[in-house]
Every structure is written in C-alpha cells, then in structure tokens.
C-alpha atoms as a PDB file:
ATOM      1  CA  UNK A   1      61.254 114.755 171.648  1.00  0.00           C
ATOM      2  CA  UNK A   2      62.056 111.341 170.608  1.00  0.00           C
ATOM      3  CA  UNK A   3      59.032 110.204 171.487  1.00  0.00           C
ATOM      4  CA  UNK A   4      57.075 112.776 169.286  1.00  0.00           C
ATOM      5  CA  UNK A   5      59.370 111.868 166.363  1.00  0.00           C
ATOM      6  CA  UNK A   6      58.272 108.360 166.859  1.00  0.00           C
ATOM      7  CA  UNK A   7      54.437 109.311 166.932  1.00  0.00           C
ATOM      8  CA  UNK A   8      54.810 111.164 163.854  1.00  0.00           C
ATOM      9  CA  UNK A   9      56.482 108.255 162.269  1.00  0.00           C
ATOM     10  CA  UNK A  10      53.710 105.985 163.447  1.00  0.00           C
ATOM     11  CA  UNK A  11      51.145 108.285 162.273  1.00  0.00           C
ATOM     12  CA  UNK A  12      52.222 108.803 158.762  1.00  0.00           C
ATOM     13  CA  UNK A  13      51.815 105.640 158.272  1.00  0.00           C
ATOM     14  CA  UNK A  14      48.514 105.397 159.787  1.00  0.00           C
ATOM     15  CA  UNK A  15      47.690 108.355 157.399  1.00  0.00           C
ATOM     16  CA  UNK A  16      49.689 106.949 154.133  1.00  0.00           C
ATOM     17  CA  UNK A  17      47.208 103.824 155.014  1.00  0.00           C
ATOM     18  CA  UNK A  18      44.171 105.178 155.315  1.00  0.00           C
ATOM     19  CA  UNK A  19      40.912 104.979 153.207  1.00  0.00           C
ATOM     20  CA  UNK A  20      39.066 107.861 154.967  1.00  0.00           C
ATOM     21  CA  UNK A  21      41.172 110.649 155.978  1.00  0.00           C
ATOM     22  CA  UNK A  22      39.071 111.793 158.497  1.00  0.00           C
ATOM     23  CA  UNK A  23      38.389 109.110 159.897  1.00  0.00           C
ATOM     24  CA  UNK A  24      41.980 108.033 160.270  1.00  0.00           C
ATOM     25  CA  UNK A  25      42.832 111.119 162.113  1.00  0.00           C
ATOM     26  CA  UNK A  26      40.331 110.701 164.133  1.00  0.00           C
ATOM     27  CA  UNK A  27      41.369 107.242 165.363  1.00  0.00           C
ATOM     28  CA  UNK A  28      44.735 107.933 165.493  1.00  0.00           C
ATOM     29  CA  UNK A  29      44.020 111.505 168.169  1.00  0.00           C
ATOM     30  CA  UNK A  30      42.068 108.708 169.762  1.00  0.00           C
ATOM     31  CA  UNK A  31      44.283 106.435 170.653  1.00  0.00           C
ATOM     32  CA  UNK A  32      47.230 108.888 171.552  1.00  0.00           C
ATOM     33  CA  UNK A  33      45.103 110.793 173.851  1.00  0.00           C
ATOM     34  CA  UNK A  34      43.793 107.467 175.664  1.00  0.00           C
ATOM     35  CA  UNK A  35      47.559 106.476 175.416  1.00  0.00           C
ATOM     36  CA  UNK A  36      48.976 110.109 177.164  1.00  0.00           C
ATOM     37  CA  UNK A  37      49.127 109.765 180.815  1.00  0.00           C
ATOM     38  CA  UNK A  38      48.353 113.621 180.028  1.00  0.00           C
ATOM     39  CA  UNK A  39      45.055 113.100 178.842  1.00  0.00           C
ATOM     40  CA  UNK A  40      44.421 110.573 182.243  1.00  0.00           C
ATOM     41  CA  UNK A  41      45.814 113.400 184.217  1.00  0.00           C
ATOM     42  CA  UNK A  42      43.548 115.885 183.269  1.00  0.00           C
ATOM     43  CA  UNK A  43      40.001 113.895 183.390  1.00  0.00           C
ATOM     44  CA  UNK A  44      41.365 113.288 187.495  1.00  0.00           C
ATOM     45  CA  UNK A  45      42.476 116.773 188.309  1.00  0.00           C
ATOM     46  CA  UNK A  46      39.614 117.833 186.684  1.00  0.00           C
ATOM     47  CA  UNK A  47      36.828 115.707 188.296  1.00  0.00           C
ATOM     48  CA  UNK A  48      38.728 115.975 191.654  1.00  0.00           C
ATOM     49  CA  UNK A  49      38.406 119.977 191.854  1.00  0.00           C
ATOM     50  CA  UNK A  50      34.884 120.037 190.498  1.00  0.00           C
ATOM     51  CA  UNK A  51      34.152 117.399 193.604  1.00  0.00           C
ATOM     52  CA  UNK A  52      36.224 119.726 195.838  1.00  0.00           C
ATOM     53  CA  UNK A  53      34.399 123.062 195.090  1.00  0.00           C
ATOM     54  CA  UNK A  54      30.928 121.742 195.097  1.00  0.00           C
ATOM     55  CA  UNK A  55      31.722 120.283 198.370  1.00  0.00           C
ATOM     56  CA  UNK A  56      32.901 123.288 199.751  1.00  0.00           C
ATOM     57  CA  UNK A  57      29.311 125.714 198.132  1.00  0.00           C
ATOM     58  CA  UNK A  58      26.514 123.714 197.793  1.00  0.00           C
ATOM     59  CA  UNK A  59      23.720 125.924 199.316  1.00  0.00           C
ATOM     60  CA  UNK A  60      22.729 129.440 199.404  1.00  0.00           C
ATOM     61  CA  UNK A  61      20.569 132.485 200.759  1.00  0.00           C
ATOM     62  CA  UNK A  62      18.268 133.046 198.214  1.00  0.00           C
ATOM     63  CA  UNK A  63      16.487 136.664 198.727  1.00  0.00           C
ATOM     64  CA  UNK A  64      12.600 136.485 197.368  1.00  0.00           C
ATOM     65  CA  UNK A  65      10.326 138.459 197.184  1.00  0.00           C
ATOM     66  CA  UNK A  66       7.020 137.744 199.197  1.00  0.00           C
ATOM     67  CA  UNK A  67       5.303 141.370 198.258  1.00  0.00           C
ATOM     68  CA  UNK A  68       5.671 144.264 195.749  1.00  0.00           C
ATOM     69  CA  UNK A  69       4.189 147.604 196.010  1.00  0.00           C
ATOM     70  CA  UNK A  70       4.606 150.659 193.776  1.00  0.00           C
ATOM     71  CA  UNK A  71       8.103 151.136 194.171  1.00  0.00           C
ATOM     72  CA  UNK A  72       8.996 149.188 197.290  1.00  0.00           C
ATOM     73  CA  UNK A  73      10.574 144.754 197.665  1.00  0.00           C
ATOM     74  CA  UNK A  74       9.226 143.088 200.429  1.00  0.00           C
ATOM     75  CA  UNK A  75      11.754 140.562 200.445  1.00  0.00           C
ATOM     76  CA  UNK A  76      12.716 137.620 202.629  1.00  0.00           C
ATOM     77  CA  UNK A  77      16.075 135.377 202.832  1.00  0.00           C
ATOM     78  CA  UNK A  78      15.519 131.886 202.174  1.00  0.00           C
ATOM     79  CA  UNK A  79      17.720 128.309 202.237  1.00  0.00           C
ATOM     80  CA  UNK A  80      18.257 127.076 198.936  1.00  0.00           C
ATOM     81  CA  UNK A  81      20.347 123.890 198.915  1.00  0.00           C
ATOM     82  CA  UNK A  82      22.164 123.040 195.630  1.00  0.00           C
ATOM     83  CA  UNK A  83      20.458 119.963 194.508  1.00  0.00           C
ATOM     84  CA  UNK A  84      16.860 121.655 194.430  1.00  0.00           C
ATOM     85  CA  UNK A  85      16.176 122.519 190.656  1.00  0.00           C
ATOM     86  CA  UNK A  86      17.271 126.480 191.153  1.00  0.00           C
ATOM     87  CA  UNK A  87      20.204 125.266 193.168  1.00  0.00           C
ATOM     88  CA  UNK A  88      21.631 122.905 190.678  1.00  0.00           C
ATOM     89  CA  UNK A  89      21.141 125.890 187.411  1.00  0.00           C
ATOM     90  CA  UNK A  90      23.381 128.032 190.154  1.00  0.00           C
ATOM     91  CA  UNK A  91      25.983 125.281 190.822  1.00  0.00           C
ATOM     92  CA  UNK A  92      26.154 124.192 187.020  1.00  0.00           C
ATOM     93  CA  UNK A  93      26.527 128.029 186.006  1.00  0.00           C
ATOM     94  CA  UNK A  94      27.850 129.637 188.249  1.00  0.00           C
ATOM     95  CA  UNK A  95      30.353 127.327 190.351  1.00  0.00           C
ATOM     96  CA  UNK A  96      31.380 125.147 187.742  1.00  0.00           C
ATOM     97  CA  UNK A  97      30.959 126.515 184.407  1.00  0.00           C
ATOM     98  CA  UNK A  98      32.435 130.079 184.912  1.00  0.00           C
ATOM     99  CA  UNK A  99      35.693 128.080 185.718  1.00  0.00           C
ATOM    100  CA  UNK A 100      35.420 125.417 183.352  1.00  0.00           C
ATOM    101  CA  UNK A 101      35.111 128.395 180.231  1.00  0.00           C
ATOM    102  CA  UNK A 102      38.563 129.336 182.430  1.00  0.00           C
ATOM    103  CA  UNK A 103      40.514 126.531 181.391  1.00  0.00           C
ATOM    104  CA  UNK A 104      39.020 124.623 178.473  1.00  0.00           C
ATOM    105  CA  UNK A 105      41.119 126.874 176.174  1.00  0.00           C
ATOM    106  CA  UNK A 106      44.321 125.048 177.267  1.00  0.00           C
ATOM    107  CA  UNK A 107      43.196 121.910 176.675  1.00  0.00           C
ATOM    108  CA  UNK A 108      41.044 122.588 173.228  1.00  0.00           C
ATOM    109  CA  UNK A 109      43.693 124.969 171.689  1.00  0.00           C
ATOM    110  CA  UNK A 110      46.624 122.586 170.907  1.00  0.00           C
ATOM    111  CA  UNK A 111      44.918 120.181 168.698  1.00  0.00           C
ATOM    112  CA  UNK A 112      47.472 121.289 166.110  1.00  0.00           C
ATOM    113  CA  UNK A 113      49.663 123.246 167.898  1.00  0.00           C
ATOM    114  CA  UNK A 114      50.895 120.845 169.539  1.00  0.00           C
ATOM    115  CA  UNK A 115      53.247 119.416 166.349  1.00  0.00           C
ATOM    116  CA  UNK A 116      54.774 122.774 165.816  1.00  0.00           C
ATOM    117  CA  UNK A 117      55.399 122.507 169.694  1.00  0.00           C
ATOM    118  CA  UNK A 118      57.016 119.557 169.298  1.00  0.00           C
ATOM    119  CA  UNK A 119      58.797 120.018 165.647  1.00  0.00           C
ATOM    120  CA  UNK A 120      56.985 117.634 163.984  1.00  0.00           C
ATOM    121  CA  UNK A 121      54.683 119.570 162.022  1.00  0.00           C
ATOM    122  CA  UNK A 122      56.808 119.650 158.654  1.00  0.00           C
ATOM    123  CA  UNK A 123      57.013 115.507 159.348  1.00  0.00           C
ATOM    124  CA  UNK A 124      53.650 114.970 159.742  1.00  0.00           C
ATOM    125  CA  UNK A 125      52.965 117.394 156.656  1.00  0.00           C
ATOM    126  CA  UNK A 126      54.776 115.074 153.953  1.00  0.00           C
ATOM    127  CA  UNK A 127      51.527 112.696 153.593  1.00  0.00           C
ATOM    128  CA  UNK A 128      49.078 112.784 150.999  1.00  0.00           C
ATOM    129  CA  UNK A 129      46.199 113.823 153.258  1.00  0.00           C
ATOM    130  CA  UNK A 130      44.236 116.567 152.731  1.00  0.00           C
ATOM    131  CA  UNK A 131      44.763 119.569 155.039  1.00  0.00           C
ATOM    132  CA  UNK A 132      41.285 120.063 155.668  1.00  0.00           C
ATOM    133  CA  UNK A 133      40.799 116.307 156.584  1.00  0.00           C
ATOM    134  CA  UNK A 134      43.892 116.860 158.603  1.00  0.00           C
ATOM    135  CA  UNK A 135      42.191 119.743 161.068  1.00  0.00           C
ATOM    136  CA  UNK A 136      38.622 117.868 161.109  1.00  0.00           C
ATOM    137  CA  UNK A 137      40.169 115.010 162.721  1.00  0.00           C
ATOM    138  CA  UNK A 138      42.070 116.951 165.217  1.00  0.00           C
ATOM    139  CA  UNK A 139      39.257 118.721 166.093  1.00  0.00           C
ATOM    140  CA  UNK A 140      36.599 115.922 166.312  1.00  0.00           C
ATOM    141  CA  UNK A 141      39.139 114.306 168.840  1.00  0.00           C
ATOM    142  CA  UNK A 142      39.749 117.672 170.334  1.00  0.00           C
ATOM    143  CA  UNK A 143      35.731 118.450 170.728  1.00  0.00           C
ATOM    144  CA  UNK A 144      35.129 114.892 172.256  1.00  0.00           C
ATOM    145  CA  UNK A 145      37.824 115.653 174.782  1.00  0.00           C
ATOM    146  CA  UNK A 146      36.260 118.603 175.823  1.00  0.00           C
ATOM    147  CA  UNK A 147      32.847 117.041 176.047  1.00  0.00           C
ATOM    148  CA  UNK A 148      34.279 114.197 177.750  1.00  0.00           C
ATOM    149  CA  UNK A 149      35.642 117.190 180.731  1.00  0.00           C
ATOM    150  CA  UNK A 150      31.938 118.508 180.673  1.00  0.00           C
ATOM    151  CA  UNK A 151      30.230 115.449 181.312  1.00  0.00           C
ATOM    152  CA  UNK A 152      32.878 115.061 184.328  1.00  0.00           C
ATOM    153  CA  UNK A 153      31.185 118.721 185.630  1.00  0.00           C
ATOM    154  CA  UNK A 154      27.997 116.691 185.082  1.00  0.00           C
ATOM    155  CA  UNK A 155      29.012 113.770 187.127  1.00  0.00           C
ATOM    156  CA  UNK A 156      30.542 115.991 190.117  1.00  0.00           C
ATOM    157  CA  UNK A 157      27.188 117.900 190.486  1.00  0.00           C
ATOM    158  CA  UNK A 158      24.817 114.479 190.426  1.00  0.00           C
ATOM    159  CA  UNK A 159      27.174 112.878 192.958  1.00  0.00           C
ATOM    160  CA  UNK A 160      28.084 115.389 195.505  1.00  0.00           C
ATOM    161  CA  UNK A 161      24.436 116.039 195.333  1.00  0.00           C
ATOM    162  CA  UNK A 162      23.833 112.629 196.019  1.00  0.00           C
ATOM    163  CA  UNK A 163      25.867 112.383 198.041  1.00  0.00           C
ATOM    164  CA  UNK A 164      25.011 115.025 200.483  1.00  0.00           C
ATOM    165  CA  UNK A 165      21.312 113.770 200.311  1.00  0.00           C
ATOM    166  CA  UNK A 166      22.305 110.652 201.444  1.00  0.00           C
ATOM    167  CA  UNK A 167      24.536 112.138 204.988  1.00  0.00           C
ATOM    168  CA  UNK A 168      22.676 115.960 205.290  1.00  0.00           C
ATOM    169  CA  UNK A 169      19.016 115.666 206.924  1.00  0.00           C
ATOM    170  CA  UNK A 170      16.424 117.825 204.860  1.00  0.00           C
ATOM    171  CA  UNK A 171      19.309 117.941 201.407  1.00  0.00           C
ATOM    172  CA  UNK A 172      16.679 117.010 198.891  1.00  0.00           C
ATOM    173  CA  UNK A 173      17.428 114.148 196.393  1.00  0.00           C
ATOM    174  CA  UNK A 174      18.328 116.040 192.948  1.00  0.00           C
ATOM    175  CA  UNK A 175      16.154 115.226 189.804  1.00  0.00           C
ATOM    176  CA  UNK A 176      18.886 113.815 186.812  1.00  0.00           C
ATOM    177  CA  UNK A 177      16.313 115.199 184.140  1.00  0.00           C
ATOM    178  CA  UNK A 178      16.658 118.693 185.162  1.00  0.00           C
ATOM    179  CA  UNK A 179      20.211 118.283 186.048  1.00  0.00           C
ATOM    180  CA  UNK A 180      20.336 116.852 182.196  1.00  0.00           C
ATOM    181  CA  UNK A 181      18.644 120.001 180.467  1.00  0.00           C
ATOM    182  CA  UNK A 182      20.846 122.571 182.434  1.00  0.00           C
ATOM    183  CA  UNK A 183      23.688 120.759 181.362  1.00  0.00           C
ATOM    184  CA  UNK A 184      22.546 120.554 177.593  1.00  0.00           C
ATOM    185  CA  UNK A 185      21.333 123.975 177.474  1.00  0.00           C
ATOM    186  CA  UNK A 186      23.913 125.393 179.272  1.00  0.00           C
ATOM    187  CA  UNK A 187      27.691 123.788 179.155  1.00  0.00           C
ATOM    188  CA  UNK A 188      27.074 121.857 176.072  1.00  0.00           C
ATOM    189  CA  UNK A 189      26.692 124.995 173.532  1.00  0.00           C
ATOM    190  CA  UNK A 190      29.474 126.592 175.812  1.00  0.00           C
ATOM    191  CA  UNK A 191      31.878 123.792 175.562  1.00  0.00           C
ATOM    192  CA  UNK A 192      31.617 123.836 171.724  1.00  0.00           C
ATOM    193  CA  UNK A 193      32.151 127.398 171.764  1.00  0.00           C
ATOM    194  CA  UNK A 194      35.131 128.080 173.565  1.00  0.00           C
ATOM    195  CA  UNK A 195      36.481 124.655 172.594  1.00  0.00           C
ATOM    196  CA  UNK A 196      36.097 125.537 168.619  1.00  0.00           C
ATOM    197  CA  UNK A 197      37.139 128.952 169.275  1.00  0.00           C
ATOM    198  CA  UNK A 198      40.471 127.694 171.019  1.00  0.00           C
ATOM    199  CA  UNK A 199      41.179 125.297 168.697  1.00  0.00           C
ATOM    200  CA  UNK A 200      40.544 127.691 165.546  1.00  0.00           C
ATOM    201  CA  UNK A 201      42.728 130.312 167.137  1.00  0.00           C
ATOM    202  CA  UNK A 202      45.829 127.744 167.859  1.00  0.00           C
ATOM    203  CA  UNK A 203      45.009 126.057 164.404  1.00  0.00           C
ATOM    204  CA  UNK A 204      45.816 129.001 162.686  1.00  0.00           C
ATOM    205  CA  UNK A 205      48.371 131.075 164.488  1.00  0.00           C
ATOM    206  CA  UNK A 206      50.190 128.054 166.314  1.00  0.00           C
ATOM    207  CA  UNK A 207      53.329 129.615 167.209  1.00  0.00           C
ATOM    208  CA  UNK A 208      50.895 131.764 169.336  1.00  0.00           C
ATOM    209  CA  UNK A 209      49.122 129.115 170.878  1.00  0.00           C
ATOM    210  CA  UNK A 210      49.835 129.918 174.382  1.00  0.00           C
ATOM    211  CA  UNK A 211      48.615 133.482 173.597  1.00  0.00           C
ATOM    212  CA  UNK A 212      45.536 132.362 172.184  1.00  0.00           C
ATOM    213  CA  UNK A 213      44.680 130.517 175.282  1.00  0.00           C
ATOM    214  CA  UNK A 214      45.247 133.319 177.191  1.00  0.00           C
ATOM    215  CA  UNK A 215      42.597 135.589 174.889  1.00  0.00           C
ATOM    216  CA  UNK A 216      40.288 133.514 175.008  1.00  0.00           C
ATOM    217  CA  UNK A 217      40.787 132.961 178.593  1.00  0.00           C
ATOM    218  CA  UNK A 218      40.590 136.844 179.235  1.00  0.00           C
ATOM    219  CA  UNK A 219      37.836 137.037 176.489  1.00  0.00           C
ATOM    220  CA  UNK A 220      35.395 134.638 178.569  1.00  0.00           C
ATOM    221  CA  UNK A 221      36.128 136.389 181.849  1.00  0.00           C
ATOM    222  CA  UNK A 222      35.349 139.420 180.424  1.00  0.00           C
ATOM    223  CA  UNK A 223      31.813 138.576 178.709  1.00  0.00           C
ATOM    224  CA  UNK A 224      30.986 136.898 182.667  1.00  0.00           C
ATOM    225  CA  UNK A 225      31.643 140.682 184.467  1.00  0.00           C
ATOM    226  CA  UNK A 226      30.073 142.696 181.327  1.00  0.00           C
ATOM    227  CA  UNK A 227      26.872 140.109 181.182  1.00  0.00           C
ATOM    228  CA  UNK A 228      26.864 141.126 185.101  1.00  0.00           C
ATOM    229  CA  UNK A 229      27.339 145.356 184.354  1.00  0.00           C
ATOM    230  CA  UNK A 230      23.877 145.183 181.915  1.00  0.00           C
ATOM    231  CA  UNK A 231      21.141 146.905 183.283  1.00  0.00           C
ATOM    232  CA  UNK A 232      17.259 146.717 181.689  1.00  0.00           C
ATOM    233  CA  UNK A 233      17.225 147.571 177.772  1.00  0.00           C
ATOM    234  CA  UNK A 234      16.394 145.786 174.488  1.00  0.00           C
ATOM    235  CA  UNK A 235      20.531 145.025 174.020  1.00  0.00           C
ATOM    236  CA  UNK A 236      20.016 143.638 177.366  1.00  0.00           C
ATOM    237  CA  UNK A 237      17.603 141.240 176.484  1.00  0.00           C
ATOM    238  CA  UNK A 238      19.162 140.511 173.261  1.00  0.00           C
ATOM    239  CA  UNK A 239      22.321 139.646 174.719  1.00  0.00           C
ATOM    240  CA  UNK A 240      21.366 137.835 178.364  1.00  0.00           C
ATOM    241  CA  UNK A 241      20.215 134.859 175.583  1.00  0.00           C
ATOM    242  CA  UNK A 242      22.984 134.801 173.797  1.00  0.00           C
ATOM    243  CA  UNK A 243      25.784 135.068 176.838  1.00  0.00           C
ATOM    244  CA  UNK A 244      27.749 131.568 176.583  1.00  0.00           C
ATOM    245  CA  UNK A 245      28.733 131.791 180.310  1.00  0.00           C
ATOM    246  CA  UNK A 246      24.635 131.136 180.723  1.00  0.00           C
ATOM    247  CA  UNK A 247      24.969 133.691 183.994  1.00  0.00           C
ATOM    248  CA  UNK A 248      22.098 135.968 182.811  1.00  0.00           C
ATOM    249  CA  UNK A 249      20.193 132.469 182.438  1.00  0.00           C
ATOM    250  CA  UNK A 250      20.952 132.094 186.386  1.00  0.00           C
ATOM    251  CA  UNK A 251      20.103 135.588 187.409  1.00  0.00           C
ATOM    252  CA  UNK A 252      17.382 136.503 185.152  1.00  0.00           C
ATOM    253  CA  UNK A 253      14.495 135.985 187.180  1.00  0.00           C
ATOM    254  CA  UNK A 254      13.349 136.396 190.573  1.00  0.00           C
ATOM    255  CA  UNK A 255      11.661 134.298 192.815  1.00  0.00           C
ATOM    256  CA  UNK A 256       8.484 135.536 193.106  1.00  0.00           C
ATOM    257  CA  UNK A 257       6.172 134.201 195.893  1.00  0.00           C
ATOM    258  CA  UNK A 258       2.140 134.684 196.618  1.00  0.00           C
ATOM    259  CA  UNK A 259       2.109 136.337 200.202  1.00  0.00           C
ATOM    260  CA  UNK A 260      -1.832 135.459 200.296  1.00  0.00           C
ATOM    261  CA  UNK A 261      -0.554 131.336 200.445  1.00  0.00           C
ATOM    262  CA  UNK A 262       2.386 130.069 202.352  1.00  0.00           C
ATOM    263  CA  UNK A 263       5.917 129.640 200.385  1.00  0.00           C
ATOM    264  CA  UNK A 264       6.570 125.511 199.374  1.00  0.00           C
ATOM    265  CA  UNK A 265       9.449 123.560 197.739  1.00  0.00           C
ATOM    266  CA  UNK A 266       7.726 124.130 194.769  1.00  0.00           C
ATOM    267  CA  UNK A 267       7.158 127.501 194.631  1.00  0.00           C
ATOM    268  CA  UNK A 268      10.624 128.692 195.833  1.00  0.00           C
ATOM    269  CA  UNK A 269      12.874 126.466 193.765  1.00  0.00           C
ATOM    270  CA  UNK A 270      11.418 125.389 190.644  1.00  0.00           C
ATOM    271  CA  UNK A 271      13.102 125.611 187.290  1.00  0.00           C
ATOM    272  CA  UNK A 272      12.531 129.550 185.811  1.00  0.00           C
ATOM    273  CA  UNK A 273      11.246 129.176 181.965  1.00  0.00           C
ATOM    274  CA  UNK A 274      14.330 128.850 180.387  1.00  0.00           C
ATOM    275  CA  UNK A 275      12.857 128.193 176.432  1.00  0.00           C
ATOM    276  CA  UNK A 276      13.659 131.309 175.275  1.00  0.00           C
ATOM    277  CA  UNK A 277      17.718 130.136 175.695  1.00  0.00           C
ATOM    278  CA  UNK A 278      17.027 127.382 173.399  1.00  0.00           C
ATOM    279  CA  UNK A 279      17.306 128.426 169.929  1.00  0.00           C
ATOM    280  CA  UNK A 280      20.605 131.157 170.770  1.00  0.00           C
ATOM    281  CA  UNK A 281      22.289 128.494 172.700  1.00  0.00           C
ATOM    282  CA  UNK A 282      21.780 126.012 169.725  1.00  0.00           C
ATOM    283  CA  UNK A 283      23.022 129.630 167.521  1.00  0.00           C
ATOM    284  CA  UNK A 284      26.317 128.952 169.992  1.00  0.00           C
ATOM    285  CA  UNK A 285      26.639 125.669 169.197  1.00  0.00           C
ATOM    286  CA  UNK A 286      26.513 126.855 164.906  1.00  0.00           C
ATOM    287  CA  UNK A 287      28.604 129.268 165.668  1.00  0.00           C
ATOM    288  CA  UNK A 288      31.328 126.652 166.724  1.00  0.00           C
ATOM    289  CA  UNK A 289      30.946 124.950 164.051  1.00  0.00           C
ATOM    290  CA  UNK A 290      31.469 127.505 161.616  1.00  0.00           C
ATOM    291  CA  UNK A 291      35.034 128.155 163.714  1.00  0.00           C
ATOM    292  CA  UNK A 292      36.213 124.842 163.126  1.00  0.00           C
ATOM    293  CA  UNK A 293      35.686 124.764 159.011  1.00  0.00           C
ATOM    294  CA  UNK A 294      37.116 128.397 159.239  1.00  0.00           C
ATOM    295  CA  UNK A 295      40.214 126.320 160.918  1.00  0.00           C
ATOM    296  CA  UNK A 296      40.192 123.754 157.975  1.00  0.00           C
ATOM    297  CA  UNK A 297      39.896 125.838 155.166  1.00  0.00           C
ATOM    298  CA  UNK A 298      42.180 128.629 156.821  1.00  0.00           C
ATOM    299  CA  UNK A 299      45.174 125.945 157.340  1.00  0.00           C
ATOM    300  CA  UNK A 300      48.345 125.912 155.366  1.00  0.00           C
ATOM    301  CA  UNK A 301      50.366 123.069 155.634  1.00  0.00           C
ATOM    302  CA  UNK A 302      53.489 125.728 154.691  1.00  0.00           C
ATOM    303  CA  UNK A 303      53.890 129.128 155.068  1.00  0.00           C
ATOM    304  CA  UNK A 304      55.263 128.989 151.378  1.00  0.00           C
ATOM    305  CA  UNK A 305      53.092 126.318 150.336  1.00  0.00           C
ATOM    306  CA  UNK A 306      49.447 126.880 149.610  1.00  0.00           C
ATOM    307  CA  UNK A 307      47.845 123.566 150.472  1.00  0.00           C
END
C-alpha cells in the first residue's frame, strides 16, 4: 500500500507537469509497467505456456475429401503438421487464441481499476488533467500490453515451429508471411476487442472489476461453443465473419482434393481464401475503439462529481 501511495505521489506530479496529458499518462503506465516485476511475470508465464502447449499439439489428422457423389464423402485421413500453412491457421486459432481470449481480460481490465484497488483513486483524481485524457492513456498503455502478449503467441508458434523443423524429419519449415497474416487477421482484431472491452467494463464499474473479467471471460467462451452449434443459413454466414475467436475462419472450409491427380503439399495444406474476414475483422478492431472513447467519455472522476 505504501508503495501505491508513493506512485500516486510520483505521478501527480508527472501529471501536474505535463504539457500533453495524454501523452504523460502514457509515459508514466509505461514506465510502471516496465518497472512491475508483475508486468515481467506475465510476458514469461505467458510465453512459457504458449511454448509448452504447442509443444505438446503440433500436428493433426486432417479428414479430406478425395470424392463427392450425390449425397455420399469419400473421405481420407491425412497428416497435417502444424507449421504447414493450414496447420499454423489451426495452432494460431484454435490452440492459442481460444485461450489467450481466456485470460486477456485479467490483464486488460485493470487499467483503472487498479487505483480504486489500491485506494488511490481519489489521490490521483486531485490533478488538473482531464478525465478523458486520464482513460486514453491508461488504455493506450493497457492496449500495447496486450499486443505486446499477442506478439509473444506469435513468437511461440514461429519458434516451436522452427524448432521442430530443425529436430523432426519431414516437419516442413513454416512460411513467416503466412504466419504474419493469420496473426493480423486473426489475434490482432481479437486482442483489441476483448482488450477494449475489458478495459471499458473495469473503467466504468471498477469496484466490479473482478466480475467484469469474469463476463467477459464467460462471454468469449460462450461465442467459441455457439460459433461451433451454427449449422448452414444466411445468420450463419453473417456471423462465421464476424466471430472474434476466428474458429469459423479455421473450420470453414474443407479440403477438397482432385481424385483424377494425386494429393501434394500444395493441394492439402494451402491457405483457404480467407478475404472475405478482412473488412469484419477490421469492423472488430472499430468496434474496440469505439469501447475505449465510450470508457473516456463514460468516466467520472467522483460519484458526486461530474467531471
């Protein structure tokens, strides 16, 4: 507690000397999260279990189909190691990113919480700076935290795939451009998301804060199972490109294969069009946006004060 008290102090000063609010909140998150053995902490843990569970699933049996008439699949069950361009949308998505969404709400959602958390809200709250300059900074540092986490899910898939090309005979080399663009389409608009969402959620009710996290937590789970429940229809379609968990993006298509020529590399694993995610995921990343100035112009600085 002392220690917050002492932050606070620091930082109203910081503020009180400021030329650009923003600017100096920004800095100021900065340096206390580089600071926070917290902050060091969670970039390990975090790259350490990503490392862990791609090391433990980095292939699969991929069923495709070879023949289709009238009604009836001929199918066949196929290797499909994790660093070919099919494997590496399926580690991204489905290993990493379904439990990433799990627990970027605890990190994103105490951007301002945490003062009321540690009673130094009402301290912090006797500087000149405006309140909406206030939450911008928080959440600019708060956002680059949480891109800073997905670039670590980034890292762990290019290295253990690397890495397991380098000691596993026949585990193709991955390709970092296509590794890239299923990052960017697919965790990037998701991390600004559920990050803004957290943050807006603990900005503005923080003495729920923990409950928030848990909402969204529940919330993100529960959009995963119902994208999986949808069966063919035009909400179907509508929603599969607008799903921030990116799972109907994995799972969309089939691998289809000529039976008239033999099945390749190429064929089996390429990259299924993914264009038509473009312009919803960059709706996402809007979207996330528009929760973080609903955060700044939603704060009070009282509850008997309007700021």
């Amino acid at each position: 507690m002392d220690d917050a008290i002492e932050n606070a102090v620091a930082f109203r000063k910081t503020l009180h000397a400021g030329q650009r609010p923003v600017r100096s909140v920004l800095s100021w998150e900065l340096r206390r999260l580089v600071a926070s053995r917290s902050t060091l902490v969670i970039a390990a843990c975090t790259q350490l279990f990503f490392v862990l569970i791609l090391l433990f699933k980095h292939s699969w049996s991929s069923n495709v189909e070879t023949a289709r008439g009238g009604t009836s699949v001929v199918s066949e069950t196929l290797f499909m190691p994790g660093s070919s361009p099919r494997g590496m949308l399926h580690e991204v998505i489905f290993v990493t990113l379904l439990l990433f969404g799990m627990f970027l709400p605890f990190v994103a959602a105490d951007g301002v919480a945490r003062d009321f958390r540690q009673r130094v809200h009402e301290l912090l709250m006797t500087t000149q700076i405006p309140s909406a300059a206030y939450v911008l900074g928080r959440y600019l540092a708060t956002m680059l935290l949480g891109l800073l986490l997905s670039l670590e899910l980034l890292f762990a898939v290019y290295g253990v795939d690397v890495a397991l090309h380098l000691s596993v005979h026949g585990y193709p080399m991955p390709v970092l451009s296509t590794l890239l663009y299923i990052w960017a389409l697919a965790v990037v608009p998701a991390t600004v998301l559920v990050a803004s969402l957290s943050f807006m959620l603990g900005t503005l009710w923080p003495k729920l804060a923990n409950i928030m996290k848990l909402a969204v937590l529940l919330g993100w789970i529960g959009i995963f199972i119902y994208g999986q429940s949808l069966t063919n229809s035009a909400w179907s379609t509508l929603y599969m490109h607008w799903d921030p968990t990116s799972y109907p993006m994995d799972v969309a298509w089939s691998i289809r294969v000529d039976p008239n020529a033999p099945p390749s590399p190429a064929q089996l694993f390429r990259l299924p069009p993914l264009h038509a995610f473009v312009l919803p995921h960059i709706g996402l990343v809007l979207i996330g946006f528009s929760l973080a100035a609903m955060a700044a112009f939603g704060f009070r600085r009282f509850r008997d004060v309007v700021a």
